[in-house]
N, C-alpha and C. Protein backbone atom coordinates (compact mmCIF):
# COMPACT_ATOMS: atom_id res chain seq x y z
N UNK A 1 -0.31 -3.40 18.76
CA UNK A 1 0.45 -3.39 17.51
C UNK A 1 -0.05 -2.25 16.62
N UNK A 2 0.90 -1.59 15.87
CA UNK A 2 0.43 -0.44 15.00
C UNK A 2 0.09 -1.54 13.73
N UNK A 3 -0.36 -0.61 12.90
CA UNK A 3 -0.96 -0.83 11.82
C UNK A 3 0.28 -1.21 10.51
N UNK A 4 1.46 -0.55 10.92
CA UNK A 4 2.59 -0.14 10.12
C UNK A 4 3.49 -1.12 11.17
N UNK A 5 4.41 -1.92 10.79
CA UNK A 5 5.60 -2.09 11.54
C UNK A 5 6.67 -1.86 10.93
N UNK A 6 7.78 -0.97 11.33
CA UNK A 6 9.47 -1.04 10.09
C UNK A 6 10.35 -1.47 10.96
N UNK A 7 10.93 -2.50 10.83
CA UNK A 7 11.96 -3.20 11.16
C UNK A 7 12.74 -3.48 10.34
N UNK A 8 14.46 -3.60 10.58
CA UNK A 8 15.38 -4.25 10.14
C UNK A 8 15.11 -3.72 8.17
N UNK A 9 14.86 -2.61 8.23
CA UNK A 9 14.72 -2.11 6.64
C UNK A 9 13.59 -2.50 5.73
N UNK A 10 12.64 -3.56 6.70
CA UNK A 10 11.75 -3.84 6.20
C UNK A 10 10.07 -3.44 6.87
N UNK A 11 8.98 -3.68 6.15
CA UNK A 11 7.49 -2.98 6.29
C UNK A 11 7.00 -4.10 6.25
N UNK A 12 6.13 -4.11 7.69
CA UNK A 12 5.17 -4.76 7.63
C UNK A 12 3.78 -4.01 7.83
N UNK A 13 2.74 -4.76 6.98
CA UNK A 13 1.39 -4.29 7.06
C UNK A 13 -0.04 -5.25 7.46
N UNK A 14 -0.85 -4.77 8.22
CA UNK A 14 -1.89 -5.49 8.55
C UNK A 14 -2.41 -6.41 7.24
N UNK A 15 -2.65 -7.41 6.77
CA UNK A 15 -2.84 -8.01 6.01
C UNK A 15 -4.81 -7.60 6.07
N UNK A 16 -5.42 -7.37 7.23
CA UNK A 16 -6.69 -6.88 7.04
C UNK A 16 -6.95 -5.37 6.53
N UNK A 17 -5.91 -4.26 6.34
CA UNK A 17 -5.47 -2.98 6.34
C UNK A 17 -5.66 -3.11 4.62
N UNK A 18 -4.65 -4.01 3.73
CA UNK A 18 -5.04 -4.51 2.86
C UNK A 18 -6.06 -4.34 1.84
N UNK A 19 -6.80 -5.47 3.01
CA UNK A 19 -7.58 -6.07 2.51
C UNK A 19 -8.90 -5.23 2.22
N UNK A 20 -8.64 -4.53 3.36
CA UNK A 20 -10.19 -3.67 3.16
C UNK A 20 -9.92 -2.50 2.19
N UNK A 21 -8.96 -2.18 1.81
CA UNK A 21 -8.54 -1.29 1.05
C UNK A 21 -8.63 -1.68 -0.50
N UNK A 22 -8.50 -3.17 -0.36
CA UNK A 22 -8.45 -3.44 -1.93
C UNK A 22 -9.75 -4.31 -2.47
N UNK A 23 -10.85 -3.94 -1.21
CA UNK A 23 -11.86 -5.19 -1.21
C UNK A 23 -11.67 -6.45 -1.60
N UNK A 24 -10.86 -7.00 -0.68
CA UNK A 24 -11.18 -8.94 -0.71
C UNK A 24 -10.22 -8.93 0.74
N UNK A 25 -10.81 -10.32 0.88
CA UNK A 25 -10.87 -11.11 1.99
C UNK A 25 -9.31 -10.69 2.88
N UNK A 26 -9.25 -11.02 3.82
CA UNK A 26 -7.46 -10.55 4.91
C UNK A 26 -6.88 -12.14 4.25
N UNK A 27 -7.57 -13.39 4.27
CA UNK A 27 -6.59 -14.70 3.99
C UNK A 27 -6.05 -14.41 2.62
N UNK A 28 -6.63 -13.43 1.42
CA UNK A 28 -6.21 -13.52 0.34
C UNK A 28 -4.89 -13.42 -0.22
N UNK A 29 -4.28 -11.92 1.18
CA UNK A 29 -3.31 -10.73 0.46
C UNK A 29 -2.36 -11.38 0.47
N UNK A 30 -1.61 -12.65 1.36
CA UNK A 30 -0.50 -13.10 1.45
C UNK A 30 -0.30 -13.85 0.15
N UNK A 31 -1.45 -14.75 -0.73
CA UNK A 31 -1.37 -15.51 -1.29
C UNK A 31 -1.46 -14.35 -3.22
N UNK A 32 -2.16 -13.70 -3.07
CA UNK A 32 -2.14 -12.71 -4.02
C UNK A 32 -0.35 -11.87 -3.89
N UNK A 33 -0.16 -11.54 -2.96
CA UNK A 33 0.79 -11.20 -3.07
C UNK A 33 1.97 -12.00 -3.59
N UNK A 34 2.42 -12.87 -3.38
CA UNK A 34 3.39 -14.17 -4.01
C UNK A 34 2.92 -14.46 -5.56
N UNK A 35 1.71 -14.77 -5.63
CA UNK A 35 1.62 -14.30 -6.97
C UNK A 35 1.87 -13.33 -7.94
N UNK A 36 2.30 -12.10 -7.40
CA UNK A 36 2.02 -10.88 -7.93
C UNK A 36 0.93 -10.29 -8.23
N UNK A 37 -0.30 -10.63 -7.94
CA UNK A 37 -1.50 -10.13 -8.25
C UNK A 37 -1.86 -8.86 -7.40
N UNK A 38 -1.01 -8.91 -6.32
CA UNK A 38 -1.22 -7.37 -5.37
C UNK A 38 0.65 -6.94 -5.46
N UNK A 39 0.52 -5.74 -6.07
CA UNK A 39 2.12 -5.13 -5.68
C UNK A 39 1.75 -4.60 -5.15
N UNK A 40 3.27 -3.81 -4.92
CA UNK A 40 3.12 -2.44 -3.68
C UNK A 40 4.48 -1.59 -4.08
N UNK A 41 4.37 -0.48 -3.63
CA UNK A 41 5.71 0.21 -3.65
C UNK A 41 5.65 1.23 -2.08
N UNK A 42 6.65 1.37 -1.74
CA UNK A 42 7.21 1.94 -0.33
C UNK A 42 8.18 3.54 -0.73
N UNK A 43 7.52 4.74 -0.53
CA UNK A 43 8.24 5.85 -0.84
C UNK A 43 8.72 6.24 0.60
N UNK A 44 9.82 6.94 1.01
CA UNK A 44 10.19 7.68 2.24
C UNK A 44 10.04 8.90 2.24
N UNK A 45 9.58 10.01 2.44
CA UNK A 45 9.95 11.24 2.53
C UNK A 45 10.56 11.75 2.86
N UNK A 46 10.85 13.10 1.89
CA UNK A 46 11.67 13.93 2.12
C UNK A 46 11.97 15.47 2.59
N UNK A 47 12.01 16.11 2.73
CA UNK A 47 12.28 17.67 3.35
C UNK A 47 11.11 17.82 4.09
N UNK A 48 10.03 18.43 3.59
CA UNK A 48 9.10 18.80 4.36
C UNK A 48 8.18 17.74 4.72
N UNK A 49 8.19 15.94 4.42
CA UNK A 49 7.45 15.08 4.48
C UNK A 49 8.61 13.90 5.25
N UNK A 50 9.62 14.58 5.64
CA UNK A 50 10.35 13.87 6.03
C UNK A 50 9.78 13.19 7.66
N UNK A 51 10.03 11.78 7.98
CA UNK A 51 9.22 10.63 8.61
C UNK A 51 8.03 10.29 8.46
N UNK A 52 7.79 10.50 7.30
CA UNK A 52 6.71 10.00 6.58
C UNK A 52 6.93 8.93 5.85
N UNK A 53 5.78 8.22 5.44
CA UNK A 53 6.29 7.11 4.42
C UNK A 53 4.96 6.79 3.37
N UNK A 54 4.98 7.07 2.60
CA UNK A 54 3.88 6.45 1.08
C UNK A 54 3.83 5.23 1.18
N UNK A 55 2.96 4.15 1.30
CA UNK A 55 2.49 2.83 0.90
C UNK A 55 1.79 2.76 -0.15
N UNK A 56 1.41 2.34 -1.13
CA UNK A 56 0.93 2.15 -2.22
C UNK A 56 0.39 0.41 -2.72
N UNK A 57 -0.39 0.51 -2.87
CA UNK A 57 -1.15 -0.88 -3.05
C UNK A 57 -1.94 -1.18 -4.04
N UNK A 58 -1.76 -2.20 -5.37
CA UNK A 58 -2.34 -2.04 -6.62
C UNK A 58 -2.98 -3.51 -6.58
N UNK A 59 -3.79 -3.97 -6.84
CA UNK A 59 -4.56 -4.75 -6.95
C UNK A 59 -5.36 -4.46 -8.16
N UNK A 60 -5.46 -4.94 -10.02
CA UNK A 60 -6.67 -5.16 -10.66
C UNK A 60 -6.79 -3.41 -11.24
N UNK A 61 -7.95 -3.05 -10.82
CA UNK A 61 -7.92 -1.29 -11.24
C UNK A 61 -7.74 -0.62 -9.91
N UNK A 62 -7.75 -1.11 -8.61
CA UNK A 62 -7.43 -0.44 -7.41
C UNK A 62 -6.40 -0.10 -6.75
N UNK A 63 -6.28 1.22 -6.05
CA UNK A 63 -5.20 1.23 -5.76
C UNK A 63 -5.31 1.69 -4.26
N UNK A 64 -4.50 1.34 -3.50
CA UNK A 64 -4.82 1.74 -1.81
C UNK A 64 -3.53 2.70 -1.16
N UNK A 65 -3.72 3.67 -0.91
CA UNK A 65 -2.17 4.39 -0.41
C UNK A 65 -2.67 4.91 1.09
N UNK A 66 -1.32 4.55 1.99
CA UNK A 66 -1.39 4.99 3.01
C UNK A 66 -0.16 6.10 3.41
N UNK A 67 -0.23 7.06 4.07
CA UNK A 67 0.34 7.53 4.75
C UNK A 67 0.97 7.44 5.74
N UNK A 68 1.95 7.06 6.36
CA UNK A 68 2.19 6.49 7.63
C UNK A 68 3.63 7.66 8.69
N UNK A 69 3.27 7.66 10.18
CA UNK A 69 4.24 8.17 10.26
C UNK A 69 5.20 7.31 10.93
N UNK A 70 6.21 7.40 11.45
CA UNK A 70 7.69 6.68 12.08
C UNK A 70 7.11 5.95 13.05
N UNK A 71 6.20 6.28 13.38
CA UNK A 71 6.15 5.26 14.51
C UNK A 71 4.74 4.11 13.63
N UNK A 72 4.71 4.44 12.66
CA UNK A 72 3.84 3.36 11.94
C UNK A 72 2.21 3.22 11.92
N UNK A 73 1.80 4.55 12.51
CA UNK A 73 0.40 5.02 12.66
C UNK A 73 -0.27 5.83 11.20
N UNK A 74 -1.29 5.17 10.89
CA UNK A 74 -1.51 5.78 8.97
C UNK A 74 -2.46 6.89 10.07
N UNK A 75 -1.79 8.32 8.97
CA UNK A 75 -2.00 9.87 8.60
C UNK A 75 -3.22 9.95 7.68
N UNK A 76 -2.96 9.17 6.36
CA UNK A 76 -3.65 9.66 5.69
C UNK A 76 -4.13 8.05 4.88
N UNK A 77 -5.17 8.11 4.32
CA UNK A 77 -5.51 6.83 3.57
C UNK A 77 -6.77 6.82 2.58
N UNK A 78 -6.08 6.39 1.34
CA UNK A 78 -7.21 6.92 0.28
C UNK A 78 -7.09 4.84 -0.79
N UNK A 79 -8.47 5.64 -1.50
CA UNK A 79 -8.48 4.20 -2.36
C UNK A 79 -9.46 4.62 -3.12
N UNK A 80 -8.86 4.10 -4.47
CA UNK A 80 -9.09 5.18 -5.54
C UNK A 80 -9.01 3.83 -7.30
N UNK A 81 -10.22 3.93 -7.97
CA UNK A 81 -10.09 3.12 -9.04
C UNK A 81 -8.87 3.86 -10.07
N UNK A 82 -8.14 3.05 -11.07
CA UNK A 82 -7.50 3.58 -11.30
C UNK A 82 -6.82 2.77 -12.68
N UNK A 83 -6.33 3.17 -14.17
CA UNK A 83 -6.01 2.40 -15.37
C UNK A 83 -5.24 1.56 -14.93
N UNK A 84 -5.44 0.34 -15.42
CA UNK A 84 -4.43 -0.51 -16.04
C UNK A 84 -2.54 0.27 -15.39
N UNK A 85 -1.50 -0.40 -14.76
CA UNK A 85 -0.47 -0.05 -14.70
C UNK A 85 -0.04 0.05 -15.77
N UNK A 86 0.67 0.82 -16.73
CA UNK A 86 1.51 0.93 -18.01
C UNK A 86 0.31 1.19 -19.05
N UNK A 87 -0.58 1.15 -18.59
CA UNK A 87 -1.91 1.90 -19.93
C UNK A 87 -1.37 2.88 -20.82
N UNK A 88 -1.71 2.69 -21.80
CA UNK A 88 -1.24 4.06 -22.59
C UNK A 88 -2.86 4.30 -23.53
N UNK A 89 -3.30 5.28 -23.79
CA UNK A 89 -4.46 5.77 -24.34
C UNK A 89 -4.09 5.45 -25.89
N UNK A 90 -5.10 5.21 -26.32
CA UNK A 90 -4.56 4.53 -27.89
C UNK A 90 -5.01 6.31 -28.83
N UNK A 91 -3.89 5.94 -29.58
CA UNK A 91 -3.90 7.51 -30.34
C UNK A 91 -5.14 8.00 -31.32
């Protein structure tokens, strides 16, 4: 099994891939996730990044992004502390 699966318009991801990315446990992400406590967003690429795909993973101040290509093998993979979503710096 790859790491990435896309089927039927939809992404699946190793729930341990995750996990180690956002430090906590692989049983957590399913249950954090339904909560909303882990989002995610899914970019596709385009022209020169085209069959590529952005994963993005926010958890707390962390954030986990993968790279992936068409056949669902991560390229690239970073994890990186990061503000508050919607932070704004106080004037």
């Amino acid at each position: 099994m790859n790491t990435v699966e896309f089927e039927q318009g939809a992404v699946s991801v190793d729930a341990a891939i995750i996990a180690a990315g956002l430090a906590l446990a692989p049983a957590l992400v399913q249950f954090l996730m339904r909560e909303g406590k882990i989002t995610s967003l899914c970019e596709r690429g385009i022209d020169g990044d085209a069959g590529t795909f952005r994963l993005t993973f926010y958890h707390g101040r962390r954030r986990l992004r993968l790279v992936v290509d068409e056949a669902g093998n991560v390229t690239q993979r970073s994890v990186t502390n990061v503000r508050g979503r919607g932070h704004r710096p106080s004037p």
